[in-house]
N, C-alpha and C. Protein backbone atom coordinates (compact mmCIF):
# COMPACT_ATOMS: atom_id res chain seq x y z
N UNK A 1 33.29 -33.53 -8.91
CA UNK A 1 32.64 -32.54 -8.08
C UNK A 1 31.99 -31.47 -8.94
N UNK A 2 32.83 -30.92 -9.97
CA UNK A 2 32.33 -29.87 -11.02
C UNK A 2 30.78 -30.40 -11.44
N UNK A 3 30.74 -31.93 -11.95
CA UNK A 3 29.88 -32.50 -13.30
C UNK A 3 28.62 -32.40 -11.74
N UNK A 4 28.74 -32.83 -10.77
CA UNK A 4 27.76 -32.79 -9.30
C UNK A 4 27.28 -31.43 -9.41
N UNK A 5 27.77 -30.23 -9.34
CA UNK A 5 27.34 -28.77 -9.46
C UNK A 5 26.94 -28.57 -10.65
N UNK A 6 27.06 -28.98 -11.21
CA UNK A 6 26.09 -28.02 -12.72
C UNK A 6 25.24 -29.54 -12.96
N UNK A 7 25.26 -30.40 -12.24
CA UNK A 7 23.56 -31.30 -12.38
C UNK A 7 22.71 -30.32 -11.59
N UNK A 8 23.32 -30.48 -10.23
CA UNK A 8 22.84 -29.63 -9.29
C UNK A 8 22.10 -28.10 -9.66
N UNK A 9 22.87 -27.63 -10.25
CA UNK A 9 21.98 -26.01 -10.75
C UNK A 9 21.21 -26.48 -12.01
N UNK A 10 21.96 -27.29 -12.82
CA UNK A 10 20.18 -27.93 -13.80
C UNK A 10 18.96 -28.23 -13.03
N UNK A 11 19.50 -28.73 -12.31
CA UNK A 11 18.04 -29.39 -11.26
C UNK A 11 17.23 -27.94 -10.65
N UNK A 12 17.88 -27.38 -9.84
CA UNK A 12 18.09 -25.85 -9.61
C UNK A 12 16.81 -25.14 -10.47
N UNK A 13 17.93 -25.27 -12.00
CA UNK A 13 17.05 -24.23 -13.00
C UNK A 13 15.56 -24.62 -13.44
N UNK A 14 15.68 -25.70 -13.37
CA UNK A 14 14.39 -26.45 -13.96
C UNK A 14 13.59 -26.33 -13.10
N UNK A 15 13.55 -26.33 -11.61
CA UNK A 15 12.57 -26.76 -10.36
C UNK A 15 12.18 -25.31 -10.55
N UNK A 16 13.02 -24.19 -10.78
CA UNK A 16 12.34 -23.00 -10.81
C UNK A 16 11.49 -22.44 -12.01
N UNK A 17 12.10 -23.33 -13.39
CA UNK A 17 11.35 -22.91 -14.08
C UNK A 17 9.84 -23.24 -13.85
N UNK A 18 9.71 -24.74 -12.99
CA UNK A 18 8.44 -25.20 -13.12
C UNK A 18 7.50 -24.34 -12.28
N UNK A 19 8.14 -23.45 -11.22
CA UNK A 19 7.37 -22.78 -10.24
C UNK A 19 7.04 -21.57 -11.20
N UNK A 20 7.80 -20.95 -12.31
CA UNK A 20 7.38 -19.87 -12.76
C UNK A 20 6.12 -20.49 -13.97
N UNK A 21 6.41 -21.38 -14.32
CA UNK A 21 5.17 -21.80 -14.71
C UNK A 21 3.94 -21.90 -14.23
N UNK A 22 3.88 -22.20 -12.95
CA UNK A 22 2.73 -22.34 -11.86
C UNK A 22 2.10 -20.93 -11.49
N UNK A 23 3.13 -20.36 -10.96
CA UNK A 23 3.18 -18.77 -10.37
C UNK A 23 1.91 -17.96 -11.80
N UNK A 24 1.20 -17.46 -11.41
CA UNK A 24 0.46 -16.32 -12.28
C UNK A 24 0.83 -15.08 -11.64
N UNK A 25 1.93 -14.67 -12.54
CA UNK A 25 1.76 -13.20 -12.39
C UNK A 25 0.39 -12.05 -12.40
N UNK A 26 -0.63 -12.00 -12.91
CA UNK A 26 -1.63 -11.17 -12.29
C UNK A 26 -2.16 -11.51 -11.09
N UNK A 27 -2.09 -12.96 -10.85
CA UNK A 27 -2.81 -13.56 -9.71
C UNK A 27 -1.76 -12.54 -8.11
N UNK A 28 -0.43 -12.85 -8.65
CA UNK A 28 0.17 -12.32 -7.46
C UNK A 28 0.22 -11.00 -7.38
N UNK A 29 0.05 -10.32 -8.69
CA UNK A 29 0.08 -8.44 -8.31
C UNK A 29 -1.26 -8.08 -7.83
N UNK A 30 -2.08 -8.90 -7.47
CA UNK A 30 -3.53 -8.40 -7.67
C UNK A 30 -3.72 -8.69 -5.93
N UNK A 31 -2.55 -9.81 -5.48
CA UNK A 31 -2.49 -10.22 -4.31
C UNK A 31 -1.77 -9.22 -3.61
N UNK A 32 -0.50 -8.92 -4.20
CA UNK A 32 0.14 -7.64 -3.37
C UNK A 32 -0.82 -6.31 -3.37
N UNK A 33 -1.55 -6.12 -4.23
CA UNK A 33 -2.22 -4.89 -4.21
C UNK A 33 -3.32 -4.71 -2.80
N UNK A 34 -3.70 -6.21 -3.03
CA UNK A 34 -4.74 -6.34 -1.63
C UNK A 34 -4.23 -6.17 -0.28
N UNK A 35 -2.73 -6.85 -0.34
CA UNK A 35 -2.13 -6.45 0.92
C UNK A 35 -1.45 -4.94 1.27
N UNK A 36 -0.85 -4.23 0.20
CA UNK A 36 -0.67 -3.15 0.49
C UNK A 36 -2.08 -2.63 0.78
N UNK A 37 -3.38 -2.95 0.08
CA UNK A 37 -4.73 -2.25 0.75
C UNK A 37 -4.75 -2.17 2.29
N UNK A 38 -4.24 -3.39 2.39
CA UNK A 38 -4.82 -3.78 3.82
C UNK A 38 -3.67 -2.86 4.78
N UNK A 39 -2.52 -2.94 4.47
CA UNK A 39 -1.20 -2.27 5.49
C UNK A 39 -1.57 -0.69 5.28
N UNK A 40 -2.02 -0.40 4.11
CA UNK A 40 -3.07 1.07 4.43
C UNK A 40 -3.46 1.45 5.51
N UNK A 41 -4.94 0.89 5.03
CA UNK A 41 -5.89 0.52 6.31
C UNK A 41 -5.32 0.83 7.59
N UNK A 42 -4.69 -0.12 8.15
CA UNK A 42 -4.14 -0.24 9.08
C UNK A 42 -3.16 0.76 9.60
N UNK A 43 -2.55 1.74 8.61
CA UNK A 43 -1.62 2.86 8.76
C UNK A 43 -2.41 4.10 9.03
N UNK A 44 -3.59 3.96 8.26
CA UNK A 44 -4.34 4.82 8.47
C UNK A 44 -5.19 5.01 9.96
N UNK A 45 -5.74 3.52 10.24
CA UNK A 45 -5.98 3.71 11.82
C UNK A 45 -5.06 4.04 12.78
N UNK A 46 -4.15 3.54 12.59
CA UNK A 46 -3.08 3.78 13.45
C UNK A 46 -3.06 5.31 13.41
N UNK A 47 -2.66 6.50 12.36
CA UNK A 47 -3.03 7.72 12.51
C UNK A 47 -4.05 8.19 13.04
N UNK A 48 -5.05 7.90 12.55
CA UNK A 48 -5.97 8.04 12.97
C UNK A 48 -6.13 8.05 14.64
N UNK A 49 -5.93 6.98 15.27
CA UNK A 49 -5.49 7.05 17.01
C UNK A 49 -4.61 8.06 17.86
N UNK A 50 -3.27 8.03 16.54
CA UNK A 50 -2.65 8.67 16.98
C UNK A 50 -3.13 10.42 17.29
N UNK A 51 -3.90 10.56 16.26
CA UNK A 51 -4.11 12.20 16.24
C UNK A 51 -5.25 12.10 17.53
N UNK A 52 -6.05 11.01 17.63
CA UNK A 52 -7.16 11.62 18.72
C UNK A 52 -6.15 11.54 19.89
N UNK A 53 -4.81 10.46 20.01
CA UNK A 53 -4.27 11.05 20.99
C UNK A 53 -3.48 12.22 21.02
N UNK A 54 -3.24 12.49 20.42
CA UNK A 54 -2.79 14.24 20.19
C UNK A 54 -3.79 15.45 20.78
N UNK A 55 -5.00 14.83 20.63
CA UNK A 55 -6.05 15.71 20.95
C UNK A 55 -6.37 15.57 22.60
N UNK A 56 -6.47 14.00 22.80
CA UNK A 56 -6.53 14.03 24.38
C UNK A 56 -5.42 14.80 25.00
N UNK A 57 -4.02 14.76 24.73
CA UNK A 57 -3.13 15.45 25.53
C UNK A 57 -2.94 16.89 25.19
N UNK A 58 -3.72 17.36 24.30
CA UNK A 58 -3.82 18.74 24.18
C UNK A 58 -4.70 19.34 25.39
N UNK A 59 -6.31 18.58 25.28
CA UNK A 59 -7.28 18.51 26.33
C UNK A 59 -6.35 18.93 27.72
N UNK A 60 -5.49 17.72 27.77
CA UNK A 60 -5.02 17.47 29.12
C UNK A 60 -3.89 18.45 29.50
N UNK A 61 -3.12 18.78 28.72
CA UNK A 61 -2.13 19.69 28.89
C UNK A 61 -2.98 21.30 29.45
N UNK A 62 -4.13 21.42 28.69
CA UNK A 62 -4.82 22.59 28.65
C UNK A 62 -5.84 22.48 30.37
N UNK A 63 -5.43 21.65 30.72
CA UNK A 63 -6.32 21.34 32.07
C UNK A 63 -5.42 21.45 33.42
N UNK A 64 -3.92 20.99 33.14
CA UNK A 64 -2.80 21.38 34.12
C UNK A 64 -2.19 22.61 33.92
N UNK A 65 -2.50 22.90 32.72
CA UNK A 65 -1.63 24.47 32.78
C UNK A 65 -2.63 25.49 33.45
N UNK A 66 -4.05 25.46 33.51
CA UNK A 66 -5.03 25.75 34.02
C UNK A 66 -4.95 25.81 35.52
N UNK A 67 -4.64 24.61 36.07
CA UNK A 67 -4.38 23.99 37.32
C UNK A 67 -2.86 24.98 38.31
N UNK A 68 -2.20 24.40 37.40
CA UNK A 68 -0.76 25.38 37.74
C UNK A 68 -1.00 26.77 37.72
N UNK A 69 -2.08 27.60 36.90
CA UNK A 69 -2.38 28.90 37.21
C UNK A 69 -2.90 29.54 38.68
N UNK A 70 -4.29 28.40 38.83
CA UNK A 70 -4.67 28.55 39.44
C UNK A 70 -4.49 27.91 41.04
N UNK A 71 -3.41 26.84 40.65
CA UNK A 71 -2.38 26.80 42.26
C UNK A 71 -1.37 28.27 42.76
N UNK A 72 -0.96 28.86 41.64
CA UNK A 72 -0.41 30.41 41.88
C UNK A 72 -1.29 31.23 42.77
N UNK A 73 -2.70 31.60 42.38
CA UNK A 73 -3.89 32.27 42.76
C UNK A 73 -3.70 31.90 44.51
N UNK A 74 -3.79 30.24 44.60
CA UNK A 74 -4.14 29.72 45.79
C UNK A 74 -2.79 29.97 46.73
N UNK A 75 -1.41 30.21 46.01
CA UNK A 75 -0.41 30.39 46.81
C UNK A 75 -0.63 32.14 46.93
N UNK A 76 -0.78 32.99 46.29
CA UNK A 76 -1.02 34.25 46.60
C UNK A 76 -1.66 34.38 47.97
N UNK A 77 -3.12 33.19 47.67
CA UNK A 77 -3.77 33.87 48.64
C UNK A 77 -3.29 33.24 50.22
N UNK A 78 -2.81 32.04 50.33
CA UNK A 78 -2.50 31.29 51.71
C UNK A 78 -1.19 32.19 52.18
N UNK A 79 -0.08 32.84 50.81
CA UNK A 79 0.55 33.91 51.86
C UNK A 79 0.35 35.02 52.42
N UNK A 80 -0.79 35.01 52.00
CA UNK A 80 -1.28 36.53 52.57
C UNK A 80 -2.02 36.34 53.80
N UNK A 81 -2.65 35.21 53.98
CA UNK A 81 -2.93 34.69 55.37
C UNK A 81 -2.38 34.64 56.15
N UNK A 82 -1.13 34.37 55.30
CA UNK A 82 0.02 33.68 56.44
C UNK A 82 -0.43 32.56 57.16
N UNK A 83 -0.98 31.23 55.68
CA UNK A 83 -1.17 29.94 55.96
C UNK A 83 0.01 28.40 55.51
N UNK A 84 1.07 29.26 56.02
CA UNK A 84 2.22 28.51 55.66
C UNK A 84 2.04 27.08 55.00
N UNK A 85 1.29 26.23 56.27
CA UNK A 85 0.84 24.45 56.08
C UNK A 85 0.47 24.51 55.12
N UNK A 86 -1.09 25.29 54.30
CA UNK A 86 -1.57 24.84 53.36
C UNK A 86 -0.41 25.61 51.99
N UNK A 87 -0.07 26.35 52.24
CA UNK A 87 0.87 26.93 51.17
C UNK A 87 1.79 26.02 50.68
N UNK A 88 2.20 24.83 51.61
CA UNK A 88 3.08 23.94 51.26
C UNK A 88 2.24 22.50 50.52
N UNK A 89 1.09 22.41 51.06
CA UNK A 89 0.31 21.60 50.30
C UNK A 89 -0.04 21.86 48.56
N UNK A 90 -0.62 23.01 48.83
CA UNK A 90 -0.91 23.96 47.33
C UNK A 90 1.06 24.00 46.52
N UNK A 91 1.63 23.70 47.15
CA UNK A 91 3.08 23.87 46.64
C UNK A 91 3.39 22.48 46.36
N UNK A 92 3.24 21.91 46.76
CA UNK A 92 3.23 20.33 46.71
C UNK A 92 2.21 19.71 45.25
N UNK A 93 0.93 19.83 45.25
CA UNK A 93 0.41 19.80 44.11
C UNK A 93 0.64 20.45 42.92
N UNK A 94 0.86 22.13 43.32
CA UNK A 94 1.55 22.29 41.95
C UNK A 94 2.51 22.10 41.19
N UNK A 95 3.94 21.39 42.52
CA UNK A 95 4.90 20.73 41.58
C UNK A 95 4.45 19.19 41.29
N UNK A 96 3.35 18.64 41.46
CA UNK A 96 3.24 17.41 41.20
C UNK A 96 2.53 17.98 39.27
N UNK A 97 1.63 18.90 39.78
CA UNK A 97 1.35 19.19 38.16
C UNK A 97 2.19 19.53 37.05
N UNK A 98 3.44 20.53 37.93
CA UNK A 98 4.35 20.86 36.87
C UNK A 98 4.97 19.27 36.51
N UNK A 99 4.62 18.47 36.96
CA UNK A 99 5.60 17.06 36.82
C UNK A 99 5.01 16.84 36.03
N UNK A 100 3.74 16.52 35.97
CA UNK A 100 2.98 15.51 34.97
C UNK A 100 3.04 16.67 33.65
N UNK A 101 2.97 18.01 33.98
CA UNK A 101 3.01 18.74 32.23
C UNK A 101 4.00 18.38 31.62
N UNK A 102 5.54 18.23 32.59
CA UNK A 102 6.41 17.92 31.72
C UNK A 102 6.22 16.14 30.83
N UNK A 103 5.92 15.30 31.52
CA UNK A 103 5.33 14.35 31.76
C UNK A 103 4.58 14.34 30.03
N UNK A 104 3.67 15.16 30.10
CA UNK A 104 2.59 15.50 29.01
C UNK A 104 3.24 15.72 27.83
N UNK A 105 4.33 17.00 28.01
CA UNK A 105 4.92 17.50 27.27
C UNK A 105 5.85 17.35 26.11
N UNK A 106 6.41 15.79 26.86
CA UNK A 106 7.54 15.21 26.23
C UNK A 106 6.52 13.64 25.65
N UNK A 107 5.35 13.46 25.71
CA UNK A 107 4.79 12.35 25.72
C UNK A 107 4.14 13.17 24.00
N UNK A 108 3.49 14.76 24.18
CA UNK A 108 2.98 15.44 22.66
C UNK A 108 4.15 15.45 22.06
N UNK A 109 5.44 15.50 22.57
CA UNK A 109 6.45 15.68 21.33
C UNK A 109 6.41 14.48 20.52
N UNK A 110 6.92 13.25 21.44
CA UNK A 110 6.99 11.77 20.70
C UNK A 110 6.40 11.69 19.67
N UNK A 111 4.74 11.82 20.55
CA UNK A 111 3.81 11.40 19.62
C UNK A 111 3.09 11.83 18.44
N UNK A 112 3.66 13.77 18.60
CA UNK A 112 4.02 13.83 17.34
C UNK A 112 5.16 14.11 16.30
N UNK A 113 6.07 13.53 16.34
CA UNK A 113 7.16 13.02 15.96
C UNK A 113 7.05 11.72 15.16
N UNK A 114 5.81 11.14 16.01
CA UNK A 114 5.85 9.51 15.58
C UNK A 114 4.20 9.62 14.57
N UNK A 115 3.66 10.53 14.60
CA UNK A 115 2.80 10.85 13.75
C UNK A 115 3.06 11.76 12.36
N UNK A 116 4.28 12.39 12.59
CA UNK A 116 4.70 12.73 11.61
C UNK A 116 5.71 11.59 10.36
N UNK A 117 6.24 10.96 11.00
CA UNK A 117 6.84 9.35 10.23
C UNK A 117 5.86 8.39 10.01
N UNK A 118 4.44 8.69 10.52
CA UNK A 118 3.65 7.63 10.00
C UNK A 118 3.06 8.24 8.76
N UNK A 119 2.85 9.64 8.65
CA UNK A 119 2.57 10.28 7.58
C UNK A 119 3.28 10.05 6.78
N UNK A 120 4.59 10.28 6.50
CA UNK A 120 5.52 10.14 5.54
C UNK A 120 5.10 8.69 5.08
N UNK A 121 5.34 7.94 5.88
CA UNK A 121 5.25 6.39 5.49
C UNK A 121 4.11 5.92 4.34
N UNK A 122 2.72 6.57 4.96
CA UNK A 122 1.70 6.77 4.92
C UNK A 122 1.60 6.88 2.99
N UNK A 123 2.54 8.15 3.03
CA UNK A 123 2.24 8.79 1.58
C UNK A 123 2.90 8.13 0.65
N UNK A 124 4.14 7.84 0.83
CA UNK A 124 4.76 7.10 0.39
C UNK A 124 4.52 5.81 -0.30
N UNK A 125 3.78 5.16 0.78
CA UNK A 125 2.93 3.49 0.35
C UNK A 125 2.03 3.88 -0.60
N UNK A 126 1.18 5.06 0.04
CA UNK A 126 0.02 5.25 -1.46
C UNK A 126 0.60 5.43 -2.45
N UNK A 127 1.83 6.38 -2.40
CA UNK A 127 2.25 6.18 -3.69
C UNK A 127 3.06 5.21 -4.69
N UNK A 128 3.56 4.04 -3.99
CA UNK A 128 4.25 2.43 -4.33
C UNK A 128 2.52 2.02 -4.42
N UNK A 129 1.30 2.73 -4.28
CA UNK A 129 0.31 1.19 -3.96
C UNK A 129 -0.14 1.96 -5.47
N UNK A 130 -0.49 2.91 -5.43
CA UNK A 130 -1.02 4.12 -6.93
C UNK A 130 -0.34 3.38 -7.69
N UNK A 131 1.30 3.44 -7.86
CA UNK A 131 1.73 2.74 -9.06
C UNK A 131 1.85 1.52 -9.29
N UNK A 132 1.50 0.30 -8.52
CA UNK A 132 0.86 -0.79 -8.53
C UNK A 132 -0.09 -1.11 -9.38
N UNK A 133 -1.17 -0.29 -8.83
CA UNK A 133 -2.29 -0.26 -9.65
C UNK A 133 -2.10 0.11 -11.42
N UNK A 134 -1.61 1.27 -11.14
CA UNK A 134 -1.29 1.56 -12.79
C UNK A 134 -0.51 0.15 -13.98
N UNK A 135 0.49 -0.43 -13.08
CA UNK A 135 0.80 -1.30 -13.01
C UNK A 135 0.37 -2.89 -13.68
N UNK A 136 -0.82 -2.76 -12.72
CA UNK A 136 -1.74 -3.64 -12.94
C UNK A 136 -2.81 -3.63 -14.33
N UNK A 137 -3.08 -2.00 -13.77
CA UNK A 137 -3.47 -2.19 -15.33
C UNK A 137 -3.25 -2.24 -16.62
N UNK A 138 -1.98 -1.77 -16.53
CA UNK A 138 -1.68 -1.83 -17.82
C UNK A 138 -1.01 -3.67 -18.11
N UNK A 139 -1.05 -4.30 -17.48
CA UNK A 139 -0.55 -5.68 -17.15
C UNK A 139 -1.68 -6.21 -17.67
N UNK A 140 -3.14 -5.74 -17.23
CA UNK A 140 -4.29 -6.60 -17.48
C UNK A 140 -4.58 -6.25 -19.18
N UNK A 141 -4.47 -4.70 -19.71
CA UNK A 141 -4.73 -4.46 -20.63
C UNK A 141 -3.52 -5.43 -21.69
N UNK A 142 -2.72 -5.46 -21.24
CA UNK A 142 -1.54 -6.34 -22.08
C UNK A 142 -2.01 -7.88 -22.16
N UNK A 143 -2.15 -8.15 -21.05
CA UNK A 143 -2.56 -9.50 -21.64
C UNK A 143 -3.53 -9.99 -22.07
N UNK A 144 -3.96 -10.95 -23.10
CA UNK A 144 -5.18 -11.23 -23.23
C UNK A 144 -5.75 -12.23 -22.31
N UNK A 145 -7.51 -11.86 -22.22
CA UNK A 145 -8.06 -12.84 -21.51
C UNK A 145 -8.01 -14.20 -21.77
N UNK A 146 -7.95 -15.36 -21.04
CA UNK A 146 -7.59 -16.49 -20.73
C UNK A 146 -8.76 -17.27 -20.51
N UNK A 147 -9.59 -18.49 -21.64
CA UNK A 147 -10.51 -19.17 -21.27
C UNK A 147 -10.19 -20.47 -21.08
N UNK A 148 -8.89 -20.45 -21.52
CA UNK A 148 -8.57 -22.19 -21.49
C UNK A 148 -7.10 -22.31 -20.93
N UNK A 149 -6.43 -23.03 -21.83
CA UNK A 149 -5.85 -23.32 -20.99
C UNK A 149 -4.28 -22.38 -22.31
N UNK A 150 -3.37 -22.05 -21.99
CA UNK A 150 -2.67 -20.99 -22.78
C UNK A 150 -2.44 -21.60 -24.47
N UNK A 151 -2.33 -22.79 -24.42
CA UNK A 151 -2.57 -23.26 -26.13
C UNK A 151 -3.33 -23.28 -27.02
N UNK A 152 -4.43 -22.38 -25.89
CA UNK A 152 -5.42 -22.03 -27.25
C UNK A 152 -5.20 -21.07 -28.19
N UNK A 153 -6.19 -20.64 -29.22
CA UNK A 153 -5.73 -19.96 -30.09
C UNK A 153 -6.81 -19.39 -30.43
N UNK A 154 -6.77 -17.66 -31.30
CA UNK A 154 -8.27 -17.16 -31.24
C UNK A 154 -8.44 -18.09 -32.93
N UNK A 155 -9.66 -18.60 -33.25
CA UNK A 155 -10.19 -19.59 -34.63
C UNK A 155 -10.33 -18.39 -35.46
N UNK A 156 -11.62 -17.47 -34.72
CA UNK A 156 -11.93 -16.29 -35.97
C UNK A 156 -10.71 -15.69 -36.51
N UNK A 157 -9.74 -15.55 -35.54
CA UNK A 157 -8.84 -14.57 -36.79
C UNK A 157 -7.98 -15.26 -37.84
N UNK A 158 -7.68 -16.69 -37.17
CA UNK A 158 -7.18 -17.67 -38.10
C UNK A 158 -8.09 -17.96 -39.16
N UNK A 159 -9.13 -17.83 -39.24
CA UNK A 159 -9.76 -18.03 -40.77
C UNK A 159 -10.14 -16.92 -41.18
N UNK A 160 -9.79 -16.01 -40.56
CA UNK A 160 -10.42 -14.34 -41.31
C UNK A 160 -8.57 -14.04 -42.24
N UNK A 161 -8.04 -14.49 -41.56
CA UNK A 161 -6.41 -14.79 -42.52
C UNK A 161 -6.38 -15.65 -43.35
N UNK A 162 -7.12 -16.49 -43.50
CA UNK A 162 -7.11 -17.81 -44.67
C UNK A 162 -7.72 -17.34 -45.52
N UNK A 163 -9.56 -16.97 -45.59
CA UNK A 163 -10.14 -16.05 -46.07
C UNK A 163 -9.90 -15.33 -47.42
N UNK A 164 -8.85 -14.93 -46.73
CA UNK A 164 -8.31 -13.22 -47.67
C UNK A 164 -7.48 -14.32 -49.28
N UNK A 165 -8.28 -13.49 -50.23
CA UNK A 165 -7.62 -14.20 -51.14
C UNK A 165 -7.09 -13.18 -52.50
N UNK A 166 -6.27 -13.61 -52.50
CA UNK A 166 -5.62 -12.56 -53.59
C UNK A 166 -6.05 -12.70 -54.69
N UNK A 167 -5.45 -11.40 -55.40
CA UNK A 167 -5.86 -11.56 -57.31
C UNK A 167 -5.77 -11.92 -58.01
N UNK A 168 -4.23 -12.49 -57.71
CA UNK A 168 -3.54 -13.61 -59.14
C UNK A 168 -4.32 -14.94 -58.84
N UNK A 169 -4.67 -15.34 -57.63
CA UNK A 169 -5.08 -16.35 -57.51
C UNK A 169 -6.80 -16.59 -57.95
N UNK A 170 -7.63 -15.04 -57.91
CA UNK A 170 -8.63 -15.22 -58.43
C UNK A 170 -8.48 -15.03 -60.05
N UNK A 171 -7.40 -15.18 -60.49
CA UNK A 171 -7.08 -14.77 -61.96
C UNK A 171 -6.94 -16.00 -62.16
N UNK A 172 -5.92 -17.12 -61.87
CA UNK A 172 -5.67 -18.18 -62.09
C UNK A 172 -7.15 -19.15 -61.94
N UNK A 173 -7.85 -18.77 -61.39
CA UNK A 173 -9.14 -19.81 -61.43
C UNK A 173 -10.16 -19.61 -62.46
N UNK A 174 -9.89 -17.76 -62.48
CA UNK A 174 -10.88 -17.82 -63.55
C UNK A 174 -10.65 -18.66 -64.75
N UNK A 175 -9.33 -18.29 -64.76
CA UNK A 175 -8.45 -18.82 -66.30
C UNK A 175 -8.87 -20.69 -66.42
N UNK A 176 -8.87 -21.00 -65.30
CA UNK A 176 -8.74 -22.53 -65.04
C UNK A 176 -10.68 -23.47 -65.42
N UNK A 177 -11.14 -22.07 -64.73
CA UNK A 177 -12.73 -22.40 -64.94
C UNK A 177 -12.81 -22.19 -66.48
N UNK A 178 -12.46 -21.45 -67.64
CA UNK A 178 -12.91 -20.70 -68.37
C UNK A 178 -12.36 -21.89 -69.34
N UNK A 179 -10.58 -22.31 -68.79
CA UNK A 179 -10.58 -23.82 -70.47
C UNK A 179 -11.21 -24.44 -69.55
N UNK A 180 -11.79 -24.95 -68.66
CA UNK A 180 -12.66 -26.14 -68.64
C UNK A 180 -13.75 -26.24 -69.47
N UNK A 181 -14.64 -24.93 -69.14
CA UNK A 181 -15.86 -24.69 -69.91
C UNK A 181 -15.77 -24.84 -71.25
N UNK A 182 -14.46 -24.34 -71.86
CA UNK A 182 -14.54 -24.57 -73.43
C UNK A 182 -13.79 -25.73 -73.65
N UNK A 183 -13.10 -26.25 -72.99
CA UNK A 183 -13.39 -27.57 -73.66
C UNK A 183 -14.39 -28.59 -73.33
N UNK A 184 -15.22 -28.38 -72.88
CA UNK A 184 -16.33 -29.27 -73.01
C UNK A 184 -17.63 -28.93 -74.14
């Protein structure tokens, strides 16, 4: 059973080595970078909505509190008539308005509550996506560019190292050229 488990994790180790062979690391940071672009994006519209709805229920809040003022006005004036019926109508709408402000009220808190955690979120990612990038680059600057296939090798610098020839060795030739010449 033992000699079955450690074939087993050989097999294991090897199947993974072959995937890390396959796998290009720049290929995939360059892929996460695009997708954190994109979950941006998308965080950002989402704010973005969110605040114009912030703005509609400001609008709207500012239109019932308006309303509720001016149902007061209308109850002043039907008791002074002594128009009981409509006083109860005008009483009737204005608690339907006080309903919907509360209504309103607790709908601007949420939403900004829930605009304030998208911010956070928001800043946060830029800043995991910022150091990505840095990331990246210094990943790209590290490695060298790639025309073939990784067993290549740069030629110029291998013969700019062969090249280089030392002194004793231009000493030894002279020496070598110089009895040739005299003995002939």
């Amino acid at each position: 059973m033992a000699l079955i488990n450690r074939i087993s994790r050989l097999f294991k180790a090897d199947f993974h080595a072959v995937l890390d062979q396959i796998e290009e690391p720049e290929a995939l940071l360059r892929q996460a970078i695009r997708d954190m672009e994109d979950d941006l994006a998308s965080a950002t519209q989402r704010i973005n909505l969110c605040e114009h709805d912030q703005e509609v229920l400001a609008a709207r809040k500012t239109e019932l509190e308006d309303a509720v003022r001016e149902f007061e006005i209308k109850l002043d004036l039907c008791f002074e008539s002594e128009k009981e019926d409509l006083a109860r109508t005008v009483i009737r709408r204005r608690l339907e308005a006080e309903s919907r402000l509360k209504r309103l009220n607790a709908k601007q808190i949420a939403n900004a509550k829930y605009l304030t955690e998208q911010r956070s979120v928001l800043d946060q990612n830029s800043a995991t996506l910022e150091s990505l990038r840095q990331k990246a680059e210094l990943f790209a600057q590290q490695t060298p560019a790639h025309t073939g296939d990784s067993t290549d090798f740069d030629d110029t610098a291998w013969l700019t190292r062969e090249m280089v020839v030392g002194e004793d060795e231009v000493e030894i030739a002279f020496l070598s050229e110089k009895n040739s010449r005299s003995a002939s």
